[in-house]
PDB file of N, CA and C in Angstrom:
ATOM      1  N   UNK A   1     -28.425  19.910   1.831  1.00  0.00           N
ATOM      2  CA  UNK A   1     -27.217  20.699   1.848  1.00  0.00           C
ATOM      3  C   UNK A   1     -27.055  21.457   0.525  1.00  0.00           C
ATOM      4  N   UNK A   2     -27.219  20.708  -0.504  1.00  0.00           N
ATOM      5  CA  UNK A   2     -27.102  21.447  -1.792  1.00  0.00           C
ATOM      6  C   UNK A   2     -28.417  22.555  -2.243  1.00  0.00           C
ATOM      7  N   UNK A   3     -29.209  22.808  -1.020  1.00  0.00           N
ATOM      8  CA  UNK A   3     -30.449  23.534  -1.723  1.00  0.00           C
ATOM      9  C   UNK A   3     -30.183  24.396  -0.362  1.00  0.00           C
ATOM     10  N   UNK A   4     -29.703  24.307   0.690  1.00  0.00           N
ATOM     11  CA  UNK A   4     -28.851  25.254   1.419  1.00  0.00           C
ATOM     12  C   UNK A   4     -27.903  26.512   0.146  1.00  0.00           C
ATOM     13  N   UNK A   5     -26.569  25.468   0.193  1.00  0.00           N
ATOM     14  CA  UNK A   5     -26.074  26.223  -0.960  1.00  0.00           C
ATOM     15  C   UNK A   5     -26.539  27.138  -1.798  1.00  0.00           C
ATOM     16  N   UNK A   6     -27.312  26.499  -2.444  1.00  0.00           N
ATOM     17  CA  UNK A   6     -28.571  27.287  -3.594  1.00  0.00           C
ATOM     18  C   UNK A   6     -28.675  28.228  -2.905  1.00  0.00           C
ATOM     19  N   UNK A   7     -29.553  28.393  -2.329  1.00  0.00           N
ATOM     20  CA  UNK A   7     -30.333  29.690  -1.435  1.00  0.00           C
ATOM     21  C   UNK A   7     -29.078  30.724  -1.372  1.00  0.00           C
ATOM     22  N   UNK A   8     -28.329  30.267  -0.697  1.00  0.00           N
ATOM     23  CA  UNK A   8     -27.033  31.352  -0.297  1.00  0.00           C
ATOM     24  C   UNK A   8     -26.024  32.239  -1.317  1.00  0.00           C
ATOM     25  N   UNK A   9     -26.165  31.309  -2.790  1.00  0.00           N
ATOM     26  CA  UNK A   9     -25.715  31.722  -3.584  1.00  0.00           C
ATOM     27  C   UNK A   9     -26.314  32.961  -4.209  1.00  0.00           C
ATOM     28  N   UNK A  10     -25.843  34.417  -3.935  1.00  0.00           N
ATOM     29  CA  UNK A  10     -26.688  35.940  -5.020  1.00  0.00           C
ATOM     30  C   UNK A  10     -26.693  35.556  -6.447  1.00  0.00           C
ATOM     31  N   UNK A  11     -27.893  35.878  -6.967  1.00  0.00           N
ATOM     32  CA  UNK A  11     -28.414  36.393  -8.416  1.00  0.00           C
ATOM     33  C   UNK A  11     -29.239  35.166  -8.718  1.00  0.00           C
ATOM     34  N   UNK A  12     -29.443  35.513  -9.970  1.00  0.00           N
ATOM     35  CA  UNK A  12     -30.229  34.683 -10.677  1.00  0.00           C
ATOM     36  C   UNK A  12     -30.029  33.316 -10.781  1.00  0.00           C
ATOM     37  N   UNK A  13     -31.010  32.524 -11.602  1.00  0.00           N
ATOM     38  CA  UNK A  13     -30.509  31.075 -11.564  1.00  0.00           C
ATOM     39  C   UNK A  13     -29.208  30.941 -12.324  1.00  0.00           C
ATOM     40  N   UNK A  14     -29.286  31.474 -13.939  1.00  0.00           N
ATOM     41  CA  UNK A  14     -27.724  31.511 -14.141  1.00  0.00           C
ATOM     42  C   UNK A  14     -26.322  31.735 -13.640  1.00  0.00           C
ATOM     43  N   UNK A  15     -26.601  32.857 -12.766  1.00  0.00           N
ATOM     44  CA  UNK A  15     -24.968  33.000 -11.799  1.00  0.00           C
ATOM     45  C   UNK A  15     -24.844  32.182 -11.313  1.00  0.00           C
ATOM     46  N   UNK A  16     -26.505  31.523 -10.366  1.00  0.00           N
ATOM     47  CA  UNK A  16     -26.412  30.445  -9.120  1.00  0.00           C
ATOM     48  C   UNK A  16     -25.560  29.196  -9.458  1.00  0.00           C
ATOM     49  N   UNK A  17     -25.801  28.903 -11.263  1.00  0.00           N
ATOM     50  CA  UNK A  17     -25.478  27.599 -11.761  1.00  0.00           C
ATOM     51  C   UNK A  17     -23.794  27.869 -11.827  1.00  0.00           C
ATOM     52  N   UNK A  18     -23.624  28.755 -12.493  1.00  0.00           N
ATOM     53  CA  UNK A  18     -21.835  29.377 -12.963  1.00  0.00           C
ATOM     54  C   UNK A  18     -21.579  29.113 -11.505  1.00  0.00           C
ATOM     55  N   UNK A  19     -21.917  29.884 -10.152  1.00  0.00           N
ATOM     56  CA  UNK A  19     -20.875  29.579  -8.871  1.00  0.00           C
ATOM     57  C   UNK A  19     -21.419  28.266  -8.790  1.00  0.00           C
ATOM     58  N   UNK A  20     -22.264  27.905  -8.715  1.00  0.00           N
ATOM     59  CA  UNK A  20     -22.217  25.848  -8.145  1.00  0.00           C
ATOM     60  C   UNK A  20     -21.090  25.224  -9.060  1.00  0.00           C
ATOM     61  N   UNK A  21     -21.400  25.654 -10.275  1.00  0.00           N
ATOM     62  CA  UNK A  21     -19.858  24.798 -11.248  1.00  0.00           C
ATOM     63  C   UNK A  21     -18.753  25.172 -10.440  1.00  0.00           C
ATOM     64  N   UNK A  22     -18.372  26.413 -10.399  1.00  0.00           N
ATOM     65  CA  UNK A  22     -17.448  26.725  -9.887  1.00  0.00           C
ATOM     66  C   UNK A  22     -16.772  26.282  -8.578  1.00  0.00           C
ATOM     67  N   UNK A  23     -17.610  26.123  -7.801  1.00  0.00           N
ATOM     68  CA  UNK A  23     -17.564  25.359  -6.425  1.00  0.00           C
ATOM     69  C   UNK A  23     -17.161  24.081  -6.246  1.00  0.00           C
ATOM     70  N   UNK A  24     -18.266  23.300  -7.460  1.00  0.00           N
ATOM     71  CA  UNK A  24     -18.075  21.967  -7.523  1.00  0.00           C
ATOM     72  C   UNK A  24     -16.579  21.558  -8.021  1.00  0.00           C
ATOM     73  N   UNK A  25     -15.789  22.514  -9.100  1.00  0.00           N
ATOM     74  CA  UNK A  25     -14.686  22.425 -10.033  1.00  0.00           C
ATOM     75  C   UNK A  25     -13.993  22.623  -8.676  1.00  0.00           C
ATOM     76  N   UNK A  26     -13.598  23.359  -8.315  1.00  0.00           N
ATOM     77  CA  UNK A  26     -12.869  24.090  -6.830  1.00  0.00           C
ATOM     78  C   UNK A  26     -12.510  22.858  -6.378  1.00  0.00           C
ATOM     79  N   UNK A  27     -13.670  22.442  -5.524  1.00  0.00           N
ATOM     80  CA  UNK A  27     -13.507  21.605  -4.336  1.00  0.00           C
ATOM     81  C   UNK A  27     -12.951  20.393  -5.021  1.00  0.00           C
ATOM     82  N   UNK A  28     -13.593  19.460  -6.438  1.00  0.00           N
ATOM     83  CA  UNK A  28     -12.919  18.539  -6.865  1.00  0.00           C
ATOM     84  C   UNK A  28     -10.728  19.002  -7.169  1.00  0.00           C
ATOM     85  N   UNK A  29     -10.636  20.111  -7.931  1.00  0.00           N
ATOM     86  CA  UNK A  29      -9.530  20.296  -7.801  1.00  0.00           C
ATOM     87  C   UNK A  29      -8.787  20.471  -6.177  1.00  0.00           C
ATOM     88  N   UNK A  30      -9.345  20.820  -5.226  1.00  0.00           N
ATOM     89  CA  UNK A  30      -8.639  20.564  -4.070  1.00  0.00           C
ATOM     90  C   UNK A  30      -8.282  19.530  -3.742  1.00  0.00           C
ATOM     91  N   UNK A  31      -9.202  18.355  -4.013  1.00  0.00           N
ATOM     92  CA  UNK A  31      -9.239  17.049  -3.145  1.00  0.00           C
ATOM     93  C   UNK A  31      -8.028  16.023  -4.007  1.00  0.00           C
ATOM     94  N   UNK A  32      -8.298  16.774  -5.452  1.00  0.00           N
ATOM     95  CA  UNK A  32      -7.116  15.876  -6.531  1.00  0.00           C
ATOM     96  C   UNK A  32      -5.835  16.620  -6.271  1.00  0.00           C
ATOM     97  N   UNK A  33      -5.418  17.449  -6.170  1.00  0.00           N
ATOM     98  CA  UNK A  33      -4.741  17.828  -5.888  1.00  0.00           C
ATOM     99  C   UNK A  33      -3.293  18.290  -4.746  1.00  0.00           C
ATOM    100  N   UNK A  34      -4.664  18.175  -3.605  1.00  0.00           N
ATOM    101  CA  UNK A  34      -4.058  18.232  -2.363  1.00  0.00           C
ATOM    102  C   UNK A  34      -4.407  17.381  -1.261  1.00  0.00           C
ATOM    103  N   UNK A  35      -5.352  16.844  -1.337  1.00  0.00           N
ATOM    104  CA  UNK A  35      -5.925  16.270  -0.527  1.00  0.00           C
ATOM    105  C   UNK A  35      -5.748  14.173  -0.638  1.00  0.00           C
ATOM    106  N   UNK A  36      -5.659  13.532  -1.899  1.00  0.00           N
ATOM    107  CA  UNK A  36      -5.976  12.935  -2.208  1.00  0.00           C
ATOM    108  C   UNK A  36      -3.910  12.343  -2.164  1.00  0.00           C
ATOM    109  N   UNK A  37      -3.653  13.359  -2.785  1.00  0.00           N
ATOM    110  CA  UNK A  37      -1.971  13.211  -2.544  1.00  0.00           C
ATOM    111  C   UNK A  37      -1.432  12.914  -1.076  1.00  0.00           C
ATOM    112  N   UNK A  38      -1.941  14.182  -0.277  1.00  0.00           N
ATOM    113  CA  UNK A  38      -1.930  13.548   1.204  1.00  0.00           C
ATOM    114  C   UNK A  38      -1.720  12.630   1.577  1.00  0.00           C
ATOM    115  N   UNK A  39      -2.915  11.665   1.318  1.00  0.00           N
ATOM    116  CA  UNK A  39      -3.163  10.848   2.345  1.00  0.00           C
ATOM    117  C   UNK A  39      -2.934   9.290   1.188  1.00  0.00           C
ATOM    118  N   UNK A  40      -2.219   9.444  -0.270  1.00  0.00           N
ATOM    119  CA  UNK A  40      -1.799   8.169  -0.551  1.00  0.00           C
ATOM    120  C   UNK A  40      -0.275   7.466  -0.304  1.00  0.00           C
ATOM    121  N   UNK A  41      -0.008   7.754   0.550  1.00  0.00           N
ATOM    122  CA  UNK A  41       1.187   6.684   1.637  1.00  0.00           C
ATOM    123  C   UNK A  41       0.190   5.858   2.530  1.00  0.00           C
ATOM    124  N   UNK A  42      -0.484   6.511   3.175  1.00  0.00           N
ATOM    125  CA  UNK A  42      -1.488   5.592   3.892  1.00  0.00           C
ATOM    126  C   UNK A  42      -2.593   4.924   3.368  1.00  0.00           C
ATOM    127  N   UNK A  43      -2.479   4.597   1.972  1.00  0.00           N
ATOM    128  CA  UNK A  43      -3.552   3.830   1.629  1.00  0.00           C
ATOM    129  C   UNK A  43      -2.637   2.487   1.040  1.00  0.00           C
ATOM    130  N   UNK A  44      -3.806   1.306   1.294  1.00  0.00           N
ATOM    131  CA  UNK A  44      -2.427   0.217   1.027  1.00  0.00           C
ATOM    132  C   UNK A  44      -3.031  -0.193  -0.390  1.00  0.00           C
ATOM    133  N   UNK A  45      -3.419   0.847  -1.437  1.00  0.00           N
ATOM    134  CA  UNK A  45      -3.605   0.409  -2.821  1.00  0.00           C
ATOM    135  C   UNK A  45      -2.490  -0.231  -3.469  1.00  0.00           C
ATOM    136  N   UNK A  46      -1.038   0.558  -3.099  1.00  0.00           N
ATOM    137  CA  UNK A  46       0.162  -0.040  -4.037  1.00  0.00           C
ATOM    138  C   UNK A  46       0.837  -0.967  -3.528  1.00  0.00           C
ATOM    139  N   UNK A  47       0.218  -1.637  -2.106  1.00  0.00           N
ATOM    140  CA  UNK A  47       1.091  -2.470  -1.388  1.00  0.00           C
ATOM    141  C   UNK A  47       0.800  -3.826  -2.326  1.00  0.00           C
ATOM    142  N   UNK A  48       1.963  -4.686  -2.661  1.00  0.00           N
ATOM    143  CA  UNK A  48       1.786  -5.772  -3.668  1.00  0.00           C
ATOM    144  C   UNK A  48       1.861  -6.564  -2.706  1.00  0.00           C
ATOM    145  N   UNK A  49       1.332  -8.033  -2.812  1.00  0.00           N
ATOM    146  CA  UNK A  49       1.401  -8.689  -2.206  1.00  0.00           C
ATOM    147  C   UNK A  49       1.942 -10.109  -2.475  1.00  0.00           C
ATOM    148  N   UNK A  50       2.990  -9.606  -3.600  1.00  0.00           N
ATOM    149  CA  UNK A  50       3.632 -10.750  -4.374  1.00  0.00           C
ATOM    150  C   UNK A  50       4.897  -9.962  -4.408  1.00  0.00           C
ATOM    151  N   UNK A  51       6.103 -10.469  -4.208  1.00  0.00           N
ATOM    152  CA  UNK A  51       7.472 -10.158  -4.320  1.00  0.00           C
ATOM    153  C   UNK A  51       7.659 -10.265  -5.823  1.00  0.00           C
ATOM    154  N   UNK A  52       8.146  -9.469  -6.625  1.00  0.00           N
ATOM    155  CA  UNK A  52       8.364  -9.640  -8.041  1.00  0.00           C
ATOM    156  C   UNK A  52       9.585  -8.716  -8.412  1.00  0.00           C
ATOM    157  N   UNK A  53      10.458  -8.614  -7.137  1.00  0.00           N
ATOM    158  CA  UNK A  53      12.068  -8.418  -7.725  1.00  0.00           C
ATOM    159  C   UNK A  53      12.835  -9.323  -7.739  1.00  0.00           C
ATOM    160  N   UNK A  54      12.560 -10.662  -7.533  1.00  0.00           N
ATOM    161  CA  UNK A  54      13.217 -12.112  -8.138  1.00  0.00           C
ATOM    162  C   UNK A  54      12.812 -12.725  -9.486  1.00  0.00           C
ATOM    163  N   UNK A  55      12.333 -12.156  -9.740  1.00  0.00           N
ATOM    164  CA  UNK A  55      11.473 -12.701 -11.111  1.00  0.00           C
ATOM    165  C   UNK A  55      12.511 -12.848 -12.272  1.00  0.00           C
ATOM    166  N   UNK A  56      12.554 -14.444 -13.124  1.00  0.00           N
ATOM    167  CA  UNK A  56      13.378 -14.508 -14.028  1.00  0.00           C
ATOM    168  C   UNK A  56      14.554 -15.591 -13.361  1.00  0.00           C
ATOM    169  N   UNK A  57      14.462 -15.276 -12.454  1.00  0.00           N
ATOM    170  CA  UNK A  57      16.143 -16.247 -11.689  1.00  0.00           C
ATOM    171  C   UNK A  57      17.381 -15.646 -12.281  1.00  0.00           C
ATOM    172  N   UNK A  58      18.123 -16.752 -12.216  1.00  0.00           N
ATOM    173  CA  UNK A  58      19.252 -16.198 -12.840  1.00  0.00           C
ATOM    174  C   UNK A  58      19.774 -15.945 -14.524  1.00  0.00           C
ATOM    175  N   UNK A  59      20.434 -14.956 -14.733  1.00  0.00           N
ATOM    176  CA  UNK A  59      20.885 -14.803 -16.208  1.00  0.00           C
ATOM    177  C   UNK A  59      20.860 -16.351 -17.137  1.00  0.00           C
ATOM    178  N   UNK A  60      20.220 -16.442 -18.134  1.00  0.00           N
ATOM    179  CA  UNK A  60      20.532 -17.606 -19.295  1.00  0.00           C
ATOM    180  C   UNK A  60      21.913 -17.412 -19.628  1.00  0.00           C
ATOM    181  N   UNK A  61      22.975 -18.382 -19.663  1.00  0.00           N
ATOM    182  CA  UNK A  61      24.045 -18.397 -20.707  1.00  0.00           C
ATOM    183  C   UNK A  61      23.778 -18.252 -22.266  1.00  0.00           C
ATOM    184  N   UNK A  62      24.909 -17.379 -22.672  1.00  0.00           N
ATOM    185  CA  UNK A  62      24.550 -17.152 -24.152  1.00  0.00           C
ATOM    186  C   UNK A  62      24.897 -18.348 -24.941  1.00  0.00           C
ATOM    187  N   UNK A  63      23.324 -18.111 -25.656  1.00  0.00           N
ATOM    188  CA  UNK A  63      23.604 -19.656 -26.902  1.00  0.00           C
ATOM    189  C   UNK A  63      22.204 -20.365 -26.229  1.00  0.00           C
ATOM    190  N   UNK A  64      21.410 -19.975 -25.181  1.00  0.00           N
ATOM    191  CA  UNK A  64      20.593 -20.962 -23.788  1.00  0.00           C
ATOM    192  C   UNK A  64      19.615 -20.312 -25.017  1.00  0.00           C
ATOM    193  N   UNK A  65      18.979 -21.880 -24.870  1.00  0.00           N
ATOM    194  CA  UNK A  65      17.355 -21.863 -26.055  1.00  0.00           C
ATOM    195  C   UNK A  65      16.760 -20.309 -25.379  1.00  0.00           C
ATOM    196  N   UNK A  66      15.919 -20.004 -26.239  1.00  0.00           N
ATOM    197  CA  UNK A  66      15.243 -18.248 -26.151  1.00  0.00           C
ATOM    198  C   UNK A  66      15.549 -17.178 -26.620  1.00  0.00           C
ATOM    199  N   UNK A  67      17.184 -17.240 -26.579  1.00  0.00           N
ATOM    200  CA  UNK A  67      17.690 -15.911 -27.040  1.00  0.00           C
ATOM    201  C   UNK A  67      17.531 -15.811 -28.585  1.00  0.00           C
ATOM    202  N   UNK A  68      17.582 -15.136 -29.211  1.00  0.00           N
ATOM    203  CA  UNK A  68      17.479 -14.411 -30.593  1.00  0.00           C
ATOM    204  C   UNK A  68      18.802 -15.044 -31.251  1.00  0.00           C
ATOM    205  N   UNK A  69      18.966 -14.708 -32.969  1.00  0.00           N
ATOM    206  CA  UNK A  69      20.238 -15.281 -33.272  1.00  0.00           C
ATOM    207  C   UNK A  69      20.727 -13.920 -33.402  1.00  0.00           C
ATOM    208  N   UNK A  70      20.433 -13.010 -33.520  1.00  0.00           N
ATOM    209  CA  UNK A  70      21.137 -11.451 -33.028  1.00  0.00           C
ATOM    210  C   UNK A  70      22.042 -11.256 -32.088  1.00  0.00           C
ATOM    211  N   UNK A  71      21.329 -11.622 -31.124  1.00  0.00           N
ATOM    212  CA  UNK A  71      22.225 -11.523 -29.862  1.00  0.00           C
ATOM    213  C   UNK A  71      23.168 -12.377 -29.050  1.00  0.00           C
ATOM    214  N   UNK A  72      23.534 -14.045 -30.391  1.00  0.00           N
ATOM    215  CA  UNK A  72      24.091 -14.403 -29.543  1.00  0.00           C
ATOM    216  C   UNK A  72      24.768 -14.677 -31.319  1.00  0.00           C
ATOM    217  N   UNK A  73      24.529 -14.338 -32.326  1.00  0.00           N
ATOM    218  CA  UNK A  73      25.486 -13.411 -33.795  1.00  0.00           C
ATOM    219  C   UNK A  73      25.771 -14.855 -34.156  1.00  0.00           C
ATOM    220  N   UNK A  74      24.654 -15.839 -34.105  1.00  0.00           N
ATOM    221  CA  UNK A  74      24.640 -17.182 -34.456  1.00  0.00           C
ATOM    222  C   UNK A  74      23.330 -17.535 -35.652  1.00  0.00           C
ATOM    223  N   UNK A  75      23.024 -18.516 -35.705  1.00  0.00           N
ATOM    224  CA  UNK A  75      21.887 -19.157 -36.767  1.00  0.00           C
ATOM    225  C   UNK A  75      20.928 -19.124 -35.420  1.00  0.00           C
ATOM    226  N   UNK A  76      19.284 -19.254 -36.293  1.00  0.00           N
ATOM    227  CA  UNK A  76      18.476 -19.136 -35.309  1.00  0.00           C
ATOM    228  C   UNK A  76      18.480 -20.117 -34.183  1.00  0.00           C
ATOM    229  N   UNK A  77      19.173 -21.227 -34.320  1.00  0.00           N
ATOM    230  CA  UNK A  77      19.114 -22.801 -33.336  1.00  0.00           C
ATOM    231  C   UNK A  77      19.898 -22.031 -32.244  1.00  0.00           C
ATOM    232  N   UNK A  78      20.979 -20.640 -31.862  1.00  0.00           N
ATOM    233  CA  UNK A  78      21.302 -20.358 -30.887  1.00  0.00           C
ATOM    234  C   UNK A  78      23.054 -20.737 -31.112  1.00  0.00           C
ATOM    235  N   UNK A  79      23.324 -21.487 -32.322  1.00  0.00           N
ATOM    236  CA  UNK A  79      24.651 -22.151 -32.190  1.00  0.00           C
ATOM    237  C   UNK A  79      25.706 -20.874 -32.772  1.00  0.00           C
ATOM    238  N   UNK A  80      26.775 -20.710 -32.784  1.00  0.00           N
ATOM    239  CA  UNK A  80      27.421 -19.730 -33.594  1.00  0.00           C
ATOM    240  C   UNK A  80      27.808 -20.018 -34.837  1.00  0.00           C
ATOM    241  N   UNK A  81      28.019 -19.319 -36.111  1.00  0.00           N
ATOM    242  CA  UNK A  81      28.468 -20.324 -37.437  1.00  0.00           C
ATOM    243  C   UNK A  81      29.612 -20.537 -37.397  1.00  0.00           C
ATOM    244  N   UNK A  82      30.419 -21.438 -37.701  1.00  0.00           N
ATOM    245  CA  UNK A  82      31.621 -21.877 -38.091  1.00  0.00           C
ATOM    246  C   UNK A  82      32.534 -20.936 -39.004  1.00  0.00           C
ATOM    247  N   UNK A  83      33.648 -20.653 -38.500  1.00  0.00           N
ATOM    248  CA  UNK A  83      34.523 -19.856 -38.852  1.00  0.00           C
ATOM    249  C   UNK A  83      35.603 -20.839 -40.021  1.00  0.00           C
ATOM    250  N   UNK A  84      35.494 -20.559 -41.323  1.00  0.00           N
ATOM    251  CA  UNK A  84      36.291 -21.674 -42.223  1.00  0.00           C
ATOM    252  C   UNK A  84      37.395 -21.252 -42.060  1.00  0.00           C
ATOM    253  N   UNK A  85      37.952 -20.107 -41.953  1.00  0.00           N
ATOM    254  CA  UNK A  85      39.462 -19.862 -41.350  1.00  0.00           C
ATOM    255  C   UNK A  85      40.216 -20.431 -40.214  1.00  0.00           C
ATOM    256  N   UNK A  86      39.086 -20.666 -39.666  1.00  0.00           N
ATOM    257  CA  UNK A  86      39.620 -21.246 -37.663  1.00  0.00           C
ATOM    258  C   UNK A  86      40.099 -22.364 -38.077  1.00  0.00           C
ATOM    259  N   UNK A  87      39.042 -23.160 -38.841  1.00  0.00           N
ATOM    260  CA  UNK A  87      39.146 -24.269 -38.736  1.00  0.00           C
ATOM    261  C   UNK A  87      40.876 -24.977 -39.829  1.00  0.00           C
ATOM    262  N   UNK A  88      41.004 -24.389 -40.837  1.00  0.00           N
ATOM    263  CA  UNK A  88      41.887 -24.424 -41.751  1.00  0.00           C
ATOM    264  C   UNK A  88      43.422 -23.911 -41.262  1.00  0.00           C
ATOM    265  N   UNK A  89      43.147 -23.687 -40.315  1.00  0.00           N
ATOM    266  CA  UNK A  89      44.759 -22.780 -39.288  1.00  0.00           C
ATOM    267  C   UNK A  89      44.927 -21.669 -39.882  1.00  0.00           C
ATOM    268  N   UNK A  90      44.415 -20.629 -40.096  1.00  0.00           N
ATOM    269  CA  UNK A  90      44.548 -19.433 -40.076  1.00  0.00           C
ATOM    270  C   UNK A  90      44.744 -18.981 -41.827  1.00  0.00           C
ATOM    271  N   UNK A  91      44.824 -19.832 -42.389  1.00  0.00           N
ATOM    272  CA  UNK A  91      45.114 -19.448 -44.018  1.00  0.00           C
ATOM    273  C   UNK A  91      44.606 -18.974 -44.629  1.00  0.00           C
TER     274      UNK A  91
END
């Protein structure tokens, strides 16, 4: 098939090579482009076969071992620091 081609292609071997690139570039850009888009709903590449929108369970309570002391504006153990005002009644 490709020495079909050849033959059919006018001029010299250099043009012959420039349109085979050209052909070859062509047809790959068709198939990426239009062709390949087509027909990926019907391919079951992205079908997962593991449910992974439950993942994690439910929310940790803040202060629950893991979290950062950033985000729960405590010491790293997760605990909050002691407020010496609270404790003294407000003075």
């Amino acid at each position: 098939m490709y020495g079909l081609i050849w033959r059919i292609l006018p001029g010299p071997w250099a043009s012959k090579f420039i349109m085979a690139v050209g052909l070859l570039a062509g047809g790959a850009a068709l198939l990426w482009f239009f062709a390949f888009p087509a027909i990926s709903p019907h391919m079951p590449f992205n079908d997962g076969a593991v449910d992974t929108s439950d993942i994690g369970g439910e929310e940790a309570p803040a202060g629950a071992p893991g979290e950062d002391a950033e985000s729960t504006g405590g010491e790293p153990g997760g605990a909050p620091e002691a407020d010496p005002e609270a404790e003294e009644g407000g003075v």
